[in-house]
Protein backbone atom coordinates (compact mmCIF):
# COMPACT_ATOMS: atom_id res chain seq x y z
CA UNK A 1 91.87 138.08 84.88
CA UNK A 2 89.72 140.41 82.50
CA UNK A 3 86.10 139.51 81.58
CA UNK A 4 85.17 140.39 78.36
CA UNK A 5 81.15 140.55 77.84
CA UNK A 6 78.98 142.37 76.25
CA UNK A 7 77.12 145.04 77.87
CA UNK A 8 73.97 143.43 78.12
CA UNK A 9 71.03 142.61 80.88
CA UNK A 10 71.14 139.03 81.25
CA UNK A 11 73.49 136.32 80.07
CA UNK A 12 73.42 133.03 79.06
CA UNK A 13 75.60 130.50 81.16
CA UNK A 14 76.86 129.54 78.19
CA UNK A 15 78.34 133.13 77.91
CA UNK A 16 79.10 133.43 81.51
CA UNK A 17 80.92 130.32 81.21
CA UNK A 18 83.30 130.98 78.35
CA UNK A 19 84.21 134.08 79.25
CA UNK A 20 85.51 133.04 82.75
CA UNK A 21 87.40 129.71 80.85
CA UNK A 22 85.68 126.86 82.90
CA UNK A 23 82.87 124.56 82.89
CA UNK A 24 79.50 125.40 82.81
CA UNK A 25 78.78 122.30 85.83
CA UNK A 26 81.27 124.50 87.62
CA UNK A 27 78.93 127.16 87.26
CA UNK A 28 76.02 125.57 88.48
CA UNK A 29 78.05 124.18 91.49
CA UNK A 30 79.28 127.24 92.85
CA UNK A 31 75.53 128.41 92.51
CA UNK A 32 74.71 125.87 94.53
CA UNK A 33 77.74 126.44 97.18
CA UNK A 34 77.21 130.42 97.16
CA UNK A 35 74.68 132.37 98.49
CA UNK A 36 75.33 135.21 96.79
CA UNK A 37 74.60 133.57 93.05
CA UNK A 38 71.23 133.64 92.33
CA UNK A 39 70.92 134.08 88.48
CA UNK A 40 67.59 134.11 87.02
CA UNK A 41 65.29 131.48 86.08
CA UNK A 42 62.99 130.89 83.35
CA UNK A 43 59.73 128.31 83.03
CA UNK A 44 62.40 125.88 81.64
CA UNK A 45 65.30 126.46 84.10
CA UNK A 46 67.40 128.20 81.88
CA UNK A 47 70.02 130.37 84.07
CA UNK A 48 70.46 134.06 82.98
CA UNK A 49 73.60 136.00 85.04
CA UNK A 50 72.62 139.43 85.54
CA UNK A 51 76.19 141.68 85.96
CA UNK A 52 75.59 141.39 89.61
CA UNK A 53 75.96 138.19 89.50
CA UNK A 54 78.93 138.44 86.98
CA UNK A 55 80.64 140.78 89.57
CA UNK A 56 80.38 137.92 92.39
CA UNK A 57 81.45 135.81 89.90
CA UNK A 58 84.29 137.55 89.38
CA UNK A 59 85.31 137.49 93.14
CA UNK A 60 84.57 134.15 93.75
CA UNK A 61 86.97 133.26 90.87
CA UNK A 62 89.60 135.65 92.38
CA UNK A 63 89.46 133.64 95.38
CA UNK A 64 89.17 130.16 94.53
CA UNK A 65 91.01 130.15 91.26
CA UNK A 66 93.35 133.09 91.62
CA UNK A 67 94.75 133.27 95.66
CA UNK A 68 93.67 129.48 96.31
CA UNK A 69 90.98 129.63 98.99
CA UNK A 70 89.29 126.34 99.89
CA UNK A 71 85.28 127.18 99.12
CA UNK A 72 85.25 126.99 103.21
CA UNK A 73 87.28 129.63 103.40
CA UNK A 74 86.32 131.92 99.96
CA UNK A 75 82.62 131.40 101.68
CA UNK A 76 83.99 132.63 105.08
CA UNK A 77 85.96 135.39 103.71
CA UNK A 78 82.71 136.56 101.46
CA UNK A 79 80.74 136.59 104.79
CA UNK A 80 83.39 138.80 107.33
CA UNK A 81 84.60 141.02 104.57
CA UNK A 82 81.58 141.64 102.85
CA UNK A 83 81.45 144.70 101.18
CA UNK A 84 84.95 145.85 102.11
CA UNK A 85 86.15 142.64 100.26
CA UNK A 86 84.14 143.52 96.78
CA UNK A 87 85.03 146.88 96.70
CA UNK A 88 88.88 146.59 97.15
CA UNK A 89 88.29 143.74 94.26
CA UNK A 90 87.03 146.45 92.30
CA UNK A 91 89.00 148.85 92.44
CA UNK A 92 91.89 146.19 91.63
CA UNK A 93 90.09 144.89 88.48
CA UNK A 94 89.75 148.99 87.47
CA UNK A 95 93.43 149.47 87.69
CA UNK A 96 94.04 146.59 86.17
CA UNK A 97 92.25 147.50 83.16
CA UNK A 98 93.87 150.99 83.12
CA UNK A 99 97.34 149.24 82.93
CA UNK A 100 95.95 146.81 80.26
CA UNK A 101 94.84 149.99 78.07
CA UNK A 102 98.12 151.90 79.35
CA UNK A 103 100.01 149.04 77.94
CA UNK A 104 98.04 148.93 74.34
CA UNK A 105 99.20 152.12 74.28
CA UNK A 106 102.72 152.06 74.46
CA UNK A 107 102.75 149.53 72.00
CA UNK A 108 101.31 151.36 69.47
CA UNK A 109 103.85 154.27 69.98
């Protein structure tokens, strides 16, 4: 799955939201299951996702949504992988956007 946002500081969960496909309750329950989501807070409560937080976002999708881990177990895997686990997502959603772009291309030929 490729996110399409904006570059931009902060987003809206609104944003954040739509451009994953789900709920925005969804959103606000993995907050509360994850550590690693902490968006920002205003006076009123109003979340804003910074793209750190889209980028965790993105994994914890990956895991629950896409390869089927319980939350037990995407929470487990997030805490022995760690970093090894976000940057081999990277690198995956990279070439997966080369390929995307690769493909555009030899359509248009």
């Amino acid at each position: 799955m490729h996110i399409e946002l904006p570059e931009k500081r902060y987003y809206s969960i609104g944003e954040v939201a739509k451009a994953f496909d789900v709920n925005t309750s969804l959103l606000r329950f993995w907050e509360k299951e994850f550590d690693v989501l902490k968006p920002k807070k205003n006076a009123k409560g109003t979340r804003k996702f910074t793209p750190d937080d889209i980028k965790n976002l993105e994994l914890i999708f990956h895991l629950v949504k896409e390869r089927g881990f319980t939350l037990d177990g995407a929470k487990t895997h997030l805490k022995e992988q760690g970093k090894k686990t976000s940057s081999t997502f990277e690198i995956i959603r990279k070439l997966e956007g080369i390929k995307a772009e690769l493909v555009k291309i030899k359509e248009q030929l």
